[in-house]
Every structure is written in C-alpha cells, then in structure tokens.
N, C-alpha and C. Protein backbone atom coordinates (compact mmCIF):
# COMPACT_ATOMS: atom_id res chain seq x y z
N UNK A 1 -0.62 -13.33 3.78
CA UNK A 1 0.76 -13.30 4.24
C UNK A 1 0.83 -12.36 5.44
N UNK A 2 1.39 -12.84 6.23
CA UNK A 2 1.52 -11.98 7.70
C UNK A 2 2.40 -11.84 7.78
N UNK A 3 3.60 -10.35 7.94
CA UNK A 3 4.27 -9.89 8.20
C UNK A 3 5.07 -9.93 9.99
N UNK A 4 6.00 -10.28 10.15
CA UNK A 4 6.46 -10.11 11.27
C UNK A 4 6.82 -8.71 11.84
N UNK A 5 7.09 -8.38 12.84
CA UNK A 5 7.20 -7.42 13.68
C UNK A 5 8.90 -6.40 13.49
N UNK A 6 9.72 -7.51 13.14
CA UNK A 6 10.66 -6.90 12.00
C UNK A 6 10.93 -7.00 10.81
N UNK A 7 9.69 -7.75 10.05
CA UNK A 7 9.57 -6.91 8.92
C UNK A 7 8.92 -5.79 8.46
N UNK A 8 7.81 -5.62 9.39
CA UNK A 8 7.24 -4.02 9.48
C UNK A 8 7.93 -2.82 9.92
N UNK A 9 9.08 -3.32 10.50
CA UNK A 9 10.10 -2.14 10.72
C UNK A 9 10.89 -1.99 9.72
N UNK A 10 11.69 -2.83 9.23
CA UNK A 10 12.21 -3.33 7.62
C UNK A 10 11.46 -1.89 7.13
N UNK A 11 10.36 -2.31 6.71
CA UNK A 11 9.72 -2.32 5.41
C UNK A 11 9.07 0.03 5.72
N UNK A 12 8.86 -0.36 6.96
CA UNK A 12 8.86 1.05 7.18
C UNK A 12 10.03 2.07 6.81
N UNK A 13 11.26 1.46 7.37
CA UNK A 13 12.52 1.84 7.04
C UNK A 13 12.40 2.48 5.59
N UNK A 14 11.78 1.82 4.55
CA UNK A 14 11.90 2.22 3.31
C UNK A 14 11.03 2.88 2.76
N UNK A 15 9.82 3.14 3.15
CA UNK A 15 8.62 3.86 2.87
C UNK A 15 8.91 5.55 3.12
N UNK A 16 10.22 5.87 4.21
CA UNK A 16 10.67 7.31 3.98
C UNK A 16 10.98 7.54 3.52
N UNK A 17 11.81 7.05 1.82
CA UNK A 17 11.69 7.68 1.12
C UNK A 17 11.16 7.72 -0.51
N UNK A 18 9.74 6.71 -0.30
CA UNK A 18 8.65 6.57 -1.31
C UNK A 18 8.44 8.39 -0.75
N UNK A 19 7.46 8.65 -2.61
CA UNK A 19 6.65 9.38 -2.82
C UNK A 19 5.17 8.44 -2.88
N UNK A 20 4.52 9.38 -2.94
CA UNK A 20 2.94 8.88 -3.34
C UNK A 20 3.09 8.24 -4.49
N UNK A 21 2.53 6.90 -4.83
CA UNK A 21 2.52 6.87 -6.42
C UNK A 21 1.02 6.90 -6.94
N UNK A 22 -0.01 6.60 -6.23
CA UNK A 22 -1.46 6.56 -6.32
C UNK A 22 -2.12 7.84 -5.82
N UNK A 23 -3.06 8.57 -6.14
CA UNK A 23 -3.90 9.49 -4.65
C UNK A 23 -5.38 8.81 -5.32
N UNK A 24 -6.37 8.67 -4.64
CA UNK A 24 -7.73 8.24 -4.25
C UNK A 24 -8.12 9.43 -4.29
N UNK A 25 -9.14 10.53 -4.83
CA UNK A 25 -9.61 11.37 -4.05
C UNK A 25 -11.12 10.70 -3.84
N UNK A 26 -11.79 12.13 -4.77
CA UNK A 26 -13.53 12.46 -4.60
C UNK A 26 -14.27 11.11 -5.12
N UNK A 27 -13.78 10.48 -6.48
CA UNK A 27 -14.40 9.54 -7.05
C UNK A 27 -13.75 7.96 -6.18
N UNK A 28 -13.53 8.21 -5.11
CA UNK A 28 -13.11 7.10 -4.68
C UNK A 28 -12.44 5.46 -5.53
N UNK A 29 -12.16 4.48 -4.99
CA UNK A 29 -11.20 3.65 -5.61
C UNK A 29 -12.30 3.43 -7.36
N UNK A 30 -12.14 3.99 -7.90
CA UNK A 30 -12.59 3.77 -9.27
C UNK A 30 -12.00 2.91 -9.95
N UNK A 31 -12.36 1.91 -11.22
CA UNK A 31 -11.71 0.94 -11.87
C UNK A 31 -10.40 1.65 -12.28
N UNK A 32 -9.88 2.88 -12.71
CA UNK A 32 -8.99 3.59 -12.85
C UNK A 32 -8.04 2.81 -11.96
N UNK A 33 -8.54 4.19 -11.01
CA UNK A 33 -7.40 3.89 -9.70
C UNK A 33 -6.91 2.04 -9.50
N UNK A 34 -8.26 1.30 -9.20
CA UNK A 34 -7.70 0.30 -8.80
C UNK A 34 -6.92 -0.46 -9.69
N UNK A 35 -6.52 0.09 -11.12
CA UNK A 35 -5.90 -0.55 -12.26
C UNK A 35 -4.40 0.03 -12.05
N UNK A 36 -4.65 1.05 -11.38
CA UNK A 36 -3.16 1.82 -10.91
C UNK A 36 -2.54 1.18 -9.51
N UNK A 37 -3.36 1.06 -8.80
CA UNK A 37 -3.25 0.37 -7.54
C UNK A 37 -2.38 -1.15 -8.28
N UNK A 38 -2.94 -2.12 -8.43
CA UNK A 38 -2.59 -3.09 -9.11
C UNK A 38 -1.39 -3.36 -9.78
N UNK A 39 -1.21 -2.12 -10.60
CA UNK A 39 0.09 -2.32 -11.36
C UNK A 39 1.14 -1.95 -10.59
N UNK A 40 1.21 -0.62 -9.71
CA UNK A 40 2.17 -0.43 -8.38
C UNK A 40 1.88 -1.36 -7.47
N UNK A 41 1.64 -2.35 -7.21
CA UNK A 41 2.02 -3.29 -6.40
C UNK A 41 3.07 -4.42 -7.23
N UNK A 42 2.41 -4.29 -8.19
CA UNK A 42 2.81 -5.80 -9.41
C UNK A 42 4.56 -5.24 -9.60
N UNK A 43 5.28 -4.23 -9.86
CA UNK A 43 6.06 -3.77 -9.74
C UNK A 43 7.11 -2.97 -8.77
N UNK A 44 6.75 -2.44 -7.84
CA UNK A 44 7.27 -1.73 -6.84
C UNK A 44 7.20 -2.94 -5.42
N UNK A 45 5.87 -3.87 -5.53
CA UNK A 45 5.82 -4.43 -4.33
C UNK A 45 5.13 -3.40 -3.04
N UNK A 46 6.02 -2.27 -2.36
CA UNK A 46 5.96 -1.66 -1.70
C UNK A 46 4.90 -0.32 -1.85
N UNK A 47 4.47 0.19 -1.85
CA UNK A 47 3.97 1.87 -2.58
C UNK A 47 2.97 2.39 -1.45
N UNK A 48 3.48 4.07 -1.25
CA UNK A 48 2.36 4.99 -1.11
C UNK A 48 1.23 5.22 -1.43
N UNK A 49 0.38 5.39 -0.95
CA UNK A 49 -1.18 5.72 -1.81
C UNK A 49 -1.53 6.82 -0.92
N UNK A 50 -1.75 8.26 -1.70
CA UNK A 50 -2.68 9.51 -0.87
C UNK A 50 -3.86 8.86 -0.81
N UNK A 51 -4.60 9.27 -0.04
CA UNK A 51 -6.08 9.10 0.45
C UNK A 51 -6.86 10.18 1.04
N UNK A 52 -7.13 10.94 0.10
CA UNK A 52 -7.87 12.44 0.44
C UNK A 52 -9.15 12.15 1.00
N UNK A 53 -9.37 12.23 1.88
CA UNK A 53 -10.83 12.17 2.36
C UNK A 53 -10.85 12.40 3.98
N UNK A 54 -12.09 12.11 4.95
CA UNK A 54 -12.37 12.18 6.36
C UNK A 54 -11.35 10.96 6.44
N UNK A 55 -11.42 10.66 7.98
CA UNK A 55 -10.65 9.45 8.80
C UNK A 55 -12.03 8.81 8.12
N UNK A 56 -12.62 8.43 8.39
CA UNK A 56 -13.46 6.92 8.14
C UNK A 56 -13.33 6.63 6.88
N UNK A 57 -13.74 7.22 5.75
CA UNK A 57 -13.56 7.14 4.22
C UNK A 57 -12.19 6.44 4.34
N UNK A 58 -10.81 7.28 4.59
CA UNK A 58 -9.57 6.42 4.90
C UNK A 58 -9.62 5.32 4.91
N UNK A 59 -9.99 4.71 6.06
CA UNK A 59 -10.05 3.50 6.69
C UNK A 59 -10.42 2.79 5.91
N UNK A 60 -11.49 3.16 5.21
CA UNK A 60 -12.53 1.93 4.80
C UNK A 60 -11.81 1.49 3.48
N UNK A 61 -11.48 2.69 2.86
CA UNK A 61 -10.65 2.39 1.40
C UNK A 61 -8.95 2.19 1.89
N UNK A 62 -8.66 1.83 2.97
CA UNK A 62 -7.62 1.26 3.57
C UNK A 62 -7.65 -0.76 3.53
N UNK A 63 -8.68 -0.42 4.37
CA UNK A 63 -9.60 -1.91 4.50
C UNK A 63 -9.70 -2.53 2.98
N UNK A 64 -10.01 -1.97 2.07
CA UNK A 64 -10.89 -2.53 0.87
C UNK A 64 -9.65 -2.78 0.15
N UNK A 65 -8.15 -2.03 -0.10
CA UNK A 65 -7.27 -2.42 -0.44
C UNK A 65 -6.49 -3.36 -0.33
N UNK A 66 -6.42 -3.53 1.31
CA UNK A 66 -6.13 -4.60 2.09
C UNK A 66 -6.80 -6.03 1.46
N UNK A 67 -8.54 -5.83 1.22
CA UNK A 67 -9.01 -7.25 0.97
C UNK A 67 -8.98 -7.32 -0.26
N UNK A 68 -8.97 -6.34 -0.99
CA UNK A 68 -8.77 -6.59 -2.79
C UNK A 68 -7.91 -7.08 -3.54
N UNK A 69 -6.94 -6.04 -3.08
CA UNK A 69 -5.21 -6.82 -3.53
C UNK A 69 -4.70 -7.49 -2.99
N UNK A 70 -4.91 -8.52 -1.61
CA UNK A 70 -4.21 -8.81 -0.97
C UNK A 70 -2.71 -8.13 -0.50
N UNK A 71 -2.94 -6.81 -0.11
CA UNK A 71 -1.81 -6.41 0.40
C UNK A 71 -1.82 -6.12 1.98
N UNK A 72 -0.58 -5.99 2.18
CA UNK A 72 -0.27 -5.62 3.83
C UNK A 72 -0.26 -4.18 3.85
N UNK A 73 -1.25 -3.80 4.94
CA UNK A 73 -0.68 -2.14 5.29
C UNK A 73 0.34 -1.86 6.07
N UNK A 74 1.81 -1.22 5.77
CA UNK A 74 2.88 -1.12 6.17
C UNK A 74 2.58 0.07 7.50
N UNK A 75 2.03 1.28 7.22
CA UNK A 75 1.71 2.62 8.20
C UNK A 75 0.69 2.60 7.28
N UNK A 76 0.30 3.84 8.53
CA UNK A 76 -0.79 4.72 7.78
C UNK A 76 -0.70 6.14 8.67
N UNK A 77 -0.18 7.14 7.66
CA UNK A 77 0.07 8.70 8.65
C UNK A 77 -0.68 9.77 8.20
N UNK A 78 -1.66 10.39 8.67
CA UNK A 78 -2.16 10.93 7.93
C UNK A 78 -3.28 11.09 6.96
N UNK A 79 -3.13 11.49 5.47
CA UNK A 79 -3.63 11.00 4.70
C UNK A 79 -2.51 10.06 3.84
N UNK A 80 -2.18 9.33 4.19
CA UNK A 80 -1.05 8.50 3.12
C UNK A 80 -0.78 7.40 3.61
N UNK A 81 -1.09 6.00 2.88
CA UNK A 81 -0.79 4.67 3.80
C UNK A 81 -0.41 4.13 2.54
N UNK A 82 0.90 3.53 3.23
CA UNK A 82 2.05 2.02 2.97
C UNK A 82 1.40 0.76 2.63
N UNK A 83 1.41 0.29 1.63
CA UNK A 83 0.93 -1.01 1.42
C UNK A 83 2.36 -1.88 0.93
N UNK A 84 2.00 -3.28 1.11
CA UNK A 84 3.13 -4.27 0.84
C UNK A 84 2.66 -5.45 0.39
N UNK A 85 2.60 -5.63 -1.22
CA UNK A 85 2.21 -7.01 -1.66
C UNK A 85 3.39 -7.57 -2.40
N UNK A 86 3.66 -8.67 -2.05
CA UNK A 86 4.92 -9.42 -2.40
C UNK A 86 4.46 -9.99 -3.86
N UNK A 87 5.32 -9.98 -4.74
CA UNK A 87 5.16 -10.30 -5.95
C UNK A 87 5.89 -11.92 -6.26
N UNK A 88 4.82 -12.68 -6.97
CA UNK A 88 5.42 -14.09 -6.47
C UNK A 88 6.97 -14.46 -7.80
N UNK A 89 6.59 -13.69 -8.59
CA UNK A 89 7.22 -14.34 -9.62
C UNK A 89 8.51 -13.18 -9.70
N UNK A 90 8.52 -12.22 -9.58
CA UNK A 90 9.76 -11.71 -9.55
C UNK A 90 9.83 -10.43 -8.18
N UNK A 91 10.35 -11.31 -6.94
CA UNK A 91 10.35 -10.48 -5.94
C UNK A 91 11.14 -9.47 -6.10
N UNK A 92 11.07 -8.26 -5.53
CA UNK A 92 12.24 -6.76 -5.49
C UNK A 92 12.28 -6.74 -4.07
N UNK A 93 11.62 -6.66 -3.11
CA UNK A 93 12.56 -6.32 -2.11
C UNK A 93 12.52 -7.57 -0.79
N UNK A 94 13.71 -7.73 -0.78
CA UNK A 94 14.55 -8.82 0.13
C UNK A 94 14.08 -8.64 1.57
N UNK A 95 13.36 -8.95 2.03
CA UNK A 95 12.77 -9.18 3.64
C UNK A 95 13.62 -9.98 4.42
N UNK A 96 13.83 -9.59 5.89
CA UNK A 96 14.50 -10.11 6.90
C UNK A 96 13.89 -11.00 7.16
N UNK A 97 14.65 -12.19 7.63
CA UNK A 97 13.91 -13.44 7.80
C UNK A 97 13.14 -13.32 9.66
C-alpha cells in the first residue's frame, strides 16, 4: 500500500502525540518484540517504535519492519520511527482520500 503525499502529512499530524509503544534495544527485533510489533499494528494501526542503536542498525531494523509487517514508515526522527499498517478488517483511522 502506498501512501500519498497527503496522507503522510495526515498521518504525521497524529504521530505528535503517540508515545513509544515498542523500544528495540541490544537484543534486536527478537520474536518478543516482533510479537509486540504485530499486535500494535493489529490494533492502533499507527505506532511509535524506539530504536536504540547506531544510524545503520536503525535503518536496517527500519527496513526489516517495513518488509515484515508490511507497514509504511510514517517519519523517522531520531531514534523513534512512525509506522502505518492499515488493518483490513476493522480500520481506526480514517485517511484523506
């Protein structure tokens, strides 16, 4: 699913005032995490994830989220990036057409 250019503004709009609901640290995306990952998408749709590590580590477990869950990365500031997977069966948040 590819996001348009105002729905990434949309969708940013609302990510100021998410908290983190995931952090990644040392043991990287572990079956844990990615069982947490999973269920905050399945519900929230939208969610924060900390990502403690260098810029490349970031990225890569940016990337791997991206191809795992099929989600969209909304931002990424920092250590903390926006993901957006639309939930088919009971959507929560209403996107601009």
């Amino acid at each position: 699913m590819s996001l348009s250019n105002r729905q990434l503004r949309y969708l940013r709009g609302l990510c100021h005032k998410l908290k983190p609901v995931v952090m990644v640290g040392d043991k990287g995306l572990s079956e844990n995490v990615r069982t947490e990952i999973e269920t905050a998408l399945n519900h929230h749709e939208l969610v924060k994830i900390k990502l403690k590590a260098d810029r490349e580590t970031r990225t890569a477990w940016a990337n791997q989220i991206e191809q795992s869950f099929g989600a969209e990365t909304v931002q990424t500031i920092g250590q903390v990036a926006s993901f957006f997977r639309r939930n088919p069966k009971k959507p929560v948040i209403d996107l601009p057409t």
